[in-house]
PDB file of N, CA and C in Angstrom:
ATOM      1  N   UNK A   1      10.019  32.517  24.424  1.00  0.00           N
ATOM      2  CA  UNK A   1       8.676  32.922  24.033  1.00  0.00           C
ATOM      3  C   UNK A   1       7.813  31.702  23.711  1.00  0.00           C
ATOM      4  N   UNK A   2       8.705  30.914  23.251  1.00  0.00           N
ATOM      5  CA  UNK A   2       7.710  29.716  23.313  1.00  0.00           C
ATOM      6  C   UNK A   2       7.346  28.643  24.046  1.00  0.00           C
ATOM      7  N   UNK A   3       7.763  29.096  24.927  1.00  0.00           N
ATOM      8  CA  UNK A   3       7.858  28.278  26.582  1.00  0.00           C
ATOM      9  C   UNK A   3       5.903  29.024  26.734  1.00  0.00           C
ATOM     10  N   UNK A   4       5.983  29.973  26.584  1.00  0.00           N
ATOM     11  CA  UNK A   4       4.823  30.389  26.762  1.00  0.00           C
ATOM     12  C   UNK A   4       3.146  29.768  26.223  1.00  0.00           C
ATOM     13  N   UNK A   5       3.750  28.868  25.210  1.00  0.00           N
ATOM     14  CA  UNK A   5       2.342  28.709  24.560  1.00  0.00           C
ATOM     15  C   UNK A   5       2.274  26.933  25.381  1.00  0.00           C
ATOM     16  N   UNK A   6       3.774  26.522  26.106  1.00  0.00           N
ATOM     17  CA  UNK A   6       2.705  25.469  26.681  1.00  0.00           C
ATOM     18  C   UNK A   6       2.575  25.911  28.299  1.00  0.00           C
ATOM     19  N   UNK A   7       2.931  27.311  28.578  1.00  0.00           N
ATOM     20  CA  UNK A   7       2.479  27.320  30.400  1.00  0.00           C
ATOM     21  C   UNK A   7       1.130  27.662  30.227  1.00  0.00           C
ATOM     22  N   UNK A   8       0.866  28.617  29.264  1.00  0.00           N
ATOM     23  CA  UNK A   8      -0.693  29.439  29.527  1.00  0.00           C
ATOM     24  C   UNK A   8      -1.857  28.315  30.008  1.00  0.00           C
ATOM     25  N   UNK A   9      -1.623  27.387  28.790  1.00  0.00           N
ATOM     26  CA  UNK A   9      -2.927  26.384  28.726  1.00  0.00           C
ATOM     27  C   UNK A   9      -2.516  25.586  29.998  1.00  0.00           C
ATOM     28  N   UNK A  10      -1.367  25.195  30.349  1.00  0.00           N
ATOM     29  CA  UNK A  10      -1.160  24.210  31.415  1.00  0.00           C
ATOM     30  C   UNK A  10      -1.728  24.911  33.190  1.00  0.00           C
ATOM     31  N   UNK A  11      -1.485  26.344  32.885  1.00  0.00           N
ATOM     32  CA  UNK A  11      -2.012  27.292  33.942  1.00  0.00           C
ATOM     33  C   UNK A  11      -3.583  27.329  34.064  1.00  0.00           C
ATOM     34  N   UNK A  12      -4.360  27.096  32.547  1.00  0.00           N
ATOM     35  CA  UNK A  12      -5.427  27.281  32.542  1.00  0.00           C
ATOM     36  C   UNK A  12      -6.479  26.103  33.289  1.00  0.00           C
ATOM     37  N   UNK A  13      -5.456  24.960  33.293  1.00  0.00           N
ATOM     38  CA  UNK A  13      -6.224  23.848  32.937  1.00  0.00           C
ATOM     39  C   UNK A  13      -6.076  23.585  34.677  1.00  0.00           C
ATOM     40  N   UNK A  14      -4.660  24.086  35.204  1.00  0.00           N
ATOM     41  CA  UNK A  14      -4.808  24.053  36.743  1.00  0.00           C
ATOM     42  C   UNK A  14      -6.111  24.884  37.386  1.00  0.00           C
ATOM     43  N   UNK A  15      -6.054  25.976  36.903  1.00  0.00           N
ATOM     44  CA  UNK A  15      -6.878  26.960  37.358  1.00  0.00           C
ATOM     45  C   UNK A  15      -8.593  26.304  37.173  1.00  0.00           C
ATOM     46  N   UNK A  16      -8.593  25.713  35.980  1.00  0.00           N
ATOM     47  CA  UNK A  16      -9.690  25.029  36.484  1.00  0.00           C
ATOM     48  C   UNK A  16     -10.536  23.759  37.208  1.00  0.00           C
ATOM     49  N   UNK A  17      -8.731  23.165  37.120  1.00  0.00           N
ATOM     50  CA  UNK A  17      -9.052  22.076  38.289  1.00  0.00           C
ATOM     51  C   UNK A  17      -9.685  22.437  39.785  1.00  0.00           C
ATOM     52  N   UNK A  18      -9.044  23.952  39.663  1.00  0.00           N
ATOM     53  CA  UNK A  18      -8.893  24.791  41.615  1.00  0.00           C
ATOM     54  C   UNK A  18     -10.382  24.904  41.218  1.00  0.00           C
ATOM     55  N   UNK A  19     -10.967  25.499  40.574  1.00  0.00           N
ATOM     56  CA  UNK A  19     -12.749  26.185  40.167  1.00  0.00           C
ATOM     57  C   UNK A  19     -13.386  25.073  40.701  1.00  0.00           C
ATOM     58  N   UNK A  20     -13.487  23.795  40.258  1.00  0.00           N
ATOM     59  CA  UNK A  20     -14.203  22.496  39.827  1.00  0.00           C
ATOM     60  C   UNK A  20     -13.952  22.110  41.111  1.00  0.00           C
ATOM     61  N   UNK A  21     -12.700  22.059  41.693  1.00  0.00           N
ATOM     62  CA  UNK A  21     -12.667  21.570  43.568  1.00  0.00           C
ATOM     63  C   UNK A  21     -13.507  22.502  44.661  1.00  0.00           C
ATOM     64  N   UNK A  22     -13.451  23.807  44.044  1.00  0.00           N
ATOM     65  CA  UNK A  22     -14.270  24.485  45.247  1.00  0.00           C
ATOM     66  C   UNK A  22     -15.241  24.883  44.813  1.00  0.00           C
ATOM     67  N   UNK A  23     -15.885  24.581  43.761  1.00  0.00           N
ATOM     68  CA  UNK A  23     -17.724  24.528  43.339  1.00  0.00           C
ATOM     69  C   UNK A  23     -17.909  23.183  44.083  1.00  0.00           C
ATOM     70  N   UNK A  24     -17.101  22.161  43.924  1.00  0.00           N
ATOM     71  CA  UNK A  24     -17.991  20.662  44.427  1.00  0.00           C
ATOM     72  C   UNK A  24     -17.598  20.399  46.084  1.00  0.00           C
ATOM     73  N   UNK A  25     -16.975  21.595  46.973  1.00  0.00           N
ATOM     74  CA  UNK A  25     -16.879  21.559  47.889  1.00  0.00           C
ATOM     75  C   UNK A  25     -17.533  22.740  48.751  1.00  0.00           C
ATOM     76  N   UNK A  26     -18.570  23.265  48.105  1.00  0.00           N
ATOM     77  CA  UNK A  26     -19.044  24.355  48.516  1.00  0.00           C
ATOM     78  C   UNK A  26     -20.604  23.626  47.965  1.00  0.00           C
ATOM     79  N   UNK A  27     -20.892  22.777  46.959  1.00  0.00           N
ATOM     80  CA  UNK A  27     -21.895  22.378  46.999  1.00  0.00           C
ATOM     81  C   UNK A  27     -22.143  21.205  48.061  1.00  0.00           C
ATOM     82  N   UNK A  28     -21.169  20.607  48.191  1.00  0.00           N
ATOM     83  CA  UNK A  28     -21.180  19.221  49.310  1.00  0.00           C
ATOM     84  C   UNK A  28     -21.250  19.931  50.382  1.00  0.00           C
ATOM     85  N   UNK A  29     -21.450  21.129  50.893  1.00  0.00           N
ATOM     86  CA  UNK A  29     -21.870  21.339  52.332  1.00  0.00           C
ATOM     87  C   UNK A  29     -20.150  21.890  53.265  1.00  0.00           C
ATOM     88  N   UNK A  30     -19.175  21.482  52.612  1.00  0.00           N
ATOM     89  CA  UNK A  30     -18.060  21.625  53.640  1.00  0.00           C
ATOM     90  C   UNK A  30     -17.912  22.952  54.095  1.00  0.00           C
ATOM     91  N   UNK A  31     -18.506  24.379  53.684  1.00  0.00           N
ATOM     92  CA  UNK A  31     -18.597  25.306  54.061  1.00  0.00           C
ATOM     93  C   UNK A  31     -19.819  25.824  55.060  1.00  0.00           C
ATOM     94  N   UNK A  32     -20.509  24.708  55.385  1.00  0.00           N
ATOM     95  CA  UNK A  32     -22.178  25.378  55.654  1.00  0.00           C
ATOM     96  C   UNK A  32     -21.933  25.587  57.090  1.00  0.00           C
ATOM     97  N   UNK A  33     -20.852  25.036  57.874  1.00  0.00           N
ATOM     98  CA  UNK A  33     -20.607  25.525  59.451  1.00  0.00           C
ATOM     99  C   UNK A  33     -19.508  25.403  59.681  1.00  0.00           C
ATOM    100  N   UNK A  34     -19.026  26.884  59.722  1.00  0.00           N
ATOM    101  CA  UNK A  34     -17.779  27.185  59.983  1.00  0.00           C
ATOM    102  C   UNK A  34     -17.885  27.529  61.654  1.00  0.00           C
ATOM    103  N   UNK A  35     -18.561  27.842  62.274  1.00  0.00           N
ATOM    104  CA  UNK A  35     -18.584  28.109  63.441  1.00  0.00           C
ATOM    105  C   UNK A  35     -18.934  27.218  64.597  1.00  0.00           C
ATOM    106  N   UNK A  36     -19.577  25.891  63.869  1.00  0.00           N
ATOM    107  CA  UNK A  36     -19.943  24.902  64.478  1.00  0.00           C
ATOM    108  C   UNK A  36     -18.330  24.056  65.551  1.00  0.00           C
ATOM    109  N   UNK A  37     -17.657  23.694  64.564  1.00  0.00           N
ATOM    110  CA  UNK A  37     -16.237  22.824  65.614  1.00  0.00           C
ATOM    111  C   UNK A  37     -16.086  23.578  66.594  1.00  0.00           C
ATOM    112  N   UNK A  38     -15.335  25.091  66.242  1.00  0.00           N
ATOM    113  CA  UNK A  38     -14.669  26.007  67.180  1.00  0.00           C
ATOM    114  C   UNK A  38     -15.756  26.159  68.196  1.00  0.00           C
ATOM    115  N   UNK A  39     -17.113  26.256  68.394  1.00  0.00           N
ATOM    116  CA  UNK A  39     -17.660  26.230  69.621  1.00  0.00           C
ATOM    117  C   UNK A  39     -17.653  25.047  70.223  1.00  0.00           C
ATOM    118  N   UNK A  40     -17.756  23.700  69.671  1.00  0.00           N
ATOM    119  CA  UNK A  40     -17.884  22.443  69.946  1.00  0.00           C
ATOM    120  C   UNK A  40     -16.894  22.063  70.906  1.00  0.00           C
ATOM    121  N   UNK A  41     -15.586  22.538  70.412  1.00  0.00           N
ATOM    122  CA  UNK A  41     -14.241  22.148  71.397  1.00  0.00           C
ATOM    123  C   UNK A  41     -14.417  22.459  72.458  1.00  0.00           C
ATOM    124  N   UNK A  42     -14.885  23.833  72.553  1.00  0.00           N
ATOM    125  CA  UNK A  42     -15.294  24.539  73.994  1.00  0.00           C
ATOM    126  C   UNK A  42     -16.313  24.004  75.090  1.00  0.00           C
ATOM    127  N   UNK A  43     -17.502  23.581  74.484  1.00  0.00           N
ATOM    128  CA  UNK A  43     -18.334  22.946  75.297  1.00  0.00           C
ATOM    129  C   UNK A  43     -17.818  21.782  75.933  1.00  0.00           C
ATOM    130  N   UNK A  44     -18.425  21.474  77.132  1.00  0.00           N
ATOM    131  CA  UNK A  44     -17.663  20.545  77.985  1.00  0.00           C
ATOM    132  C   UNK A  44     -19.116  19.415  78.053  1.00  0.00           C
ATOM    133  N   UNK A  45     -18.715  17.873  77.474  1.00  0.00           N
ATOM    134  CA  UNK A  45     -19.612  17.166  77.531  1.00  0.00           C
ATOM    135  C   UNK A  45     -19.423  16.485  79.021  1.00  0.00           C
ATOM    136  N   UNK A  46     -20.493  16.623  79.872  1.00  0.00           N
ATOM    137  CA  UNK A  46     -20.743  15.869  81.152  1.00  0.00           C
ATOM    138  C   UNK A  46     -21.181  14.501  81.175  1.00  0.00           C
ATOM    139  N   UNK A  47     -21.415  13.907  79.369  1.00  0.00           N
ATOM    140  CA  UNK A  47     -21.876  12.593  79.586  1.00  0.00           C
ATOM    141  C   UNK A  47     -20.817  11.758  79.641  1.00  0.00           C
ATOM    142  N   UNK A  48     -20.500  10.660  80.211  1.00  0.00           N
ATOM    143  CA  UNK A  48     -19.356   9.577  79.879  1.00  0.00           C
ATOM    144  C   UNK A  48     -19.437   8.962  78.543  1.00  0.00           C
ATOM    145  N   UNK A  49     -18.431   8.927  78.020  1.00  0.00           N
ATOM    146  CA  UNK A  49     -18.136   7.852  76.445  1.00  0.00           C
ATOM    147  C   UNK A  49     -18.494   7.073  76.912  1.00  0.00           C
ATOM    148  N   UNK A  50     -18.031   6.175  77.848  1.00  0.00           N
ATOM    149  CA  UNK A  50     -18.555   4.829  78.293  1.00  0.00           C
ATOM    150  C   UNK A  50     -19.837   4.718  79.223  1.00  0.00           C
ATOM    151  N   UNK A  51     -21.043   3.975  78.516  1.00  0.00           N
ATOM    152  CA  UNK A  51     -22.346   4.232  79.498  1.00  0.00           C
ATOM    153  C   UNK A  51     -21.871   2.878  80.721  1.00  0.00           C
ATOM    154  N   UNK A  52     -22.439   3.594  82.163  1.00  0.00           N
ATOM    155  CA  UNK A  52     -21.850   2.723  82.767  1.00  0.00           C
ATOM    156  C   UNK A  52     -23.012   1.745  83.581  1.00  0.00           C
ATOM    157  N   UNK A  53     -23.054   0.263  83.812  1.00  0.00           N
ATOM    158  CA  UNK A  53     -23.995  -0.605  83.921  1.00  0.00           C
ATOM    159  C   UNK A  53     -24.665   0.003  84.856  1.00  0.00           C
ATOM    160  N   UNK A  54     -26.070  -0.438  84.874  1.00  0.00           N
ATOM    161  CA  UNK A  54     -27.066  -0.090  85.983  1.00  0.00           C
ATOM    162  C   UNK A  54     -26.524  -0.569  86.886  1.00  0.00           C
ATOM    163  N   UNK A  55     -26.896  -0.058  88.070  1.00  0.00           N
ATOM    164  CA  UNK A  55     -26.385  -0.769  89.811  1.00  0.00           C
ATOM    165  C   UNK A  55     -27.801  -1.697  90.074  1.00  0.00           C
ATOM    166  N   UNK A  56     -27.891  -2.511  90.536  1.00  0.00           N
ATOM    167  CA  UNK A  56     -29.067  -3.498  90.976  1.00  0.00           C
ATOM    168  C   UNK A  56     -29.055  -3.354  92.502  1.00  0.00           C
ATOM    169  N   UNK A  57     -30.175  -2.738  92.985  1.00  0.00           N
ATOM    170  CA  UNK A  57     -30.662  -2.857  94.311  1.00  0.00           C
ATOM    171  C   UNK A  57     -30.270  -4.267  95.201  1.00  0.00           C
ATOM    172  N   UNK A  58     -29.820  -4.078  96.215  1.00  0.00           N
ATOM    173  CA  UNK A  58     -29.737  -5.252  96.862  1.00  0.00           C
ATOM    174  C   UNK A  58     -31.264  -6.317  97.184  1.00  0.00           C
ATOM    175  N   UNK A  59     -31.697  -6.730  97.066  1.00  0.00           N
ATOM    176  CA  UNK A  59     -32.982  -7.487  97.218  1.00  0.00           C
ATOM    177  C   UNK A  59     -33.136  -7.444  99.073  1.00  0.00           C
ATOM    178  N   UNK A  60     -31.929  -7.842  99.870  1.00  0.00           N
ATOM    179  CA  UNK A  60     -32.160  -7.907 101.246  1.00  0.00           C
ATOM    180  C   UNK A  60     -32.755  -6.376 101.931  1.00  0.00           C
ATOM    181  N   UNK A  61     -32.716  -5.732 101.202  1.00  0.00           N
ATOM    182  CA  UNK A  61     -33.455  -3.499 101.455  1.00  0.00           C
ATOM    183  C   UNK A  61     -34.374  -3.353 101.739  1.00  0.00           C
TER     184      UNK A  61
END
């Protein structure tokens, strides 16, 4: 029974660590697009990562 009087507070104090992580991760934005990645993967980018040098006209043309 007296195991009990140090879990409660030690439970309490977790429980509000969990509160304090997902108020300051719900204010920082990490929730504001959930739908954004999962379409992102899908789209297919046609540009190259690597931009590739201009070609220079031959001058003799």
């Amino acid at each position: 029974m007296n195991i009990l009087f140090l879990l409660i507070p030690i439970s309490l104090i977790i429980m509000g660590i969990a509160v304090a992580v997902l108020l300051w991760a719900i204010r920082s934005g990490q929730f504001d697009d959930l739908e954004g990645p999962a379409h992102r993967i899908l789209m297919d980018d046609d540009d190259p990562l690597i931009p590739r040098k201009p070609q220079l006209k031959d001058p003799d043309e």
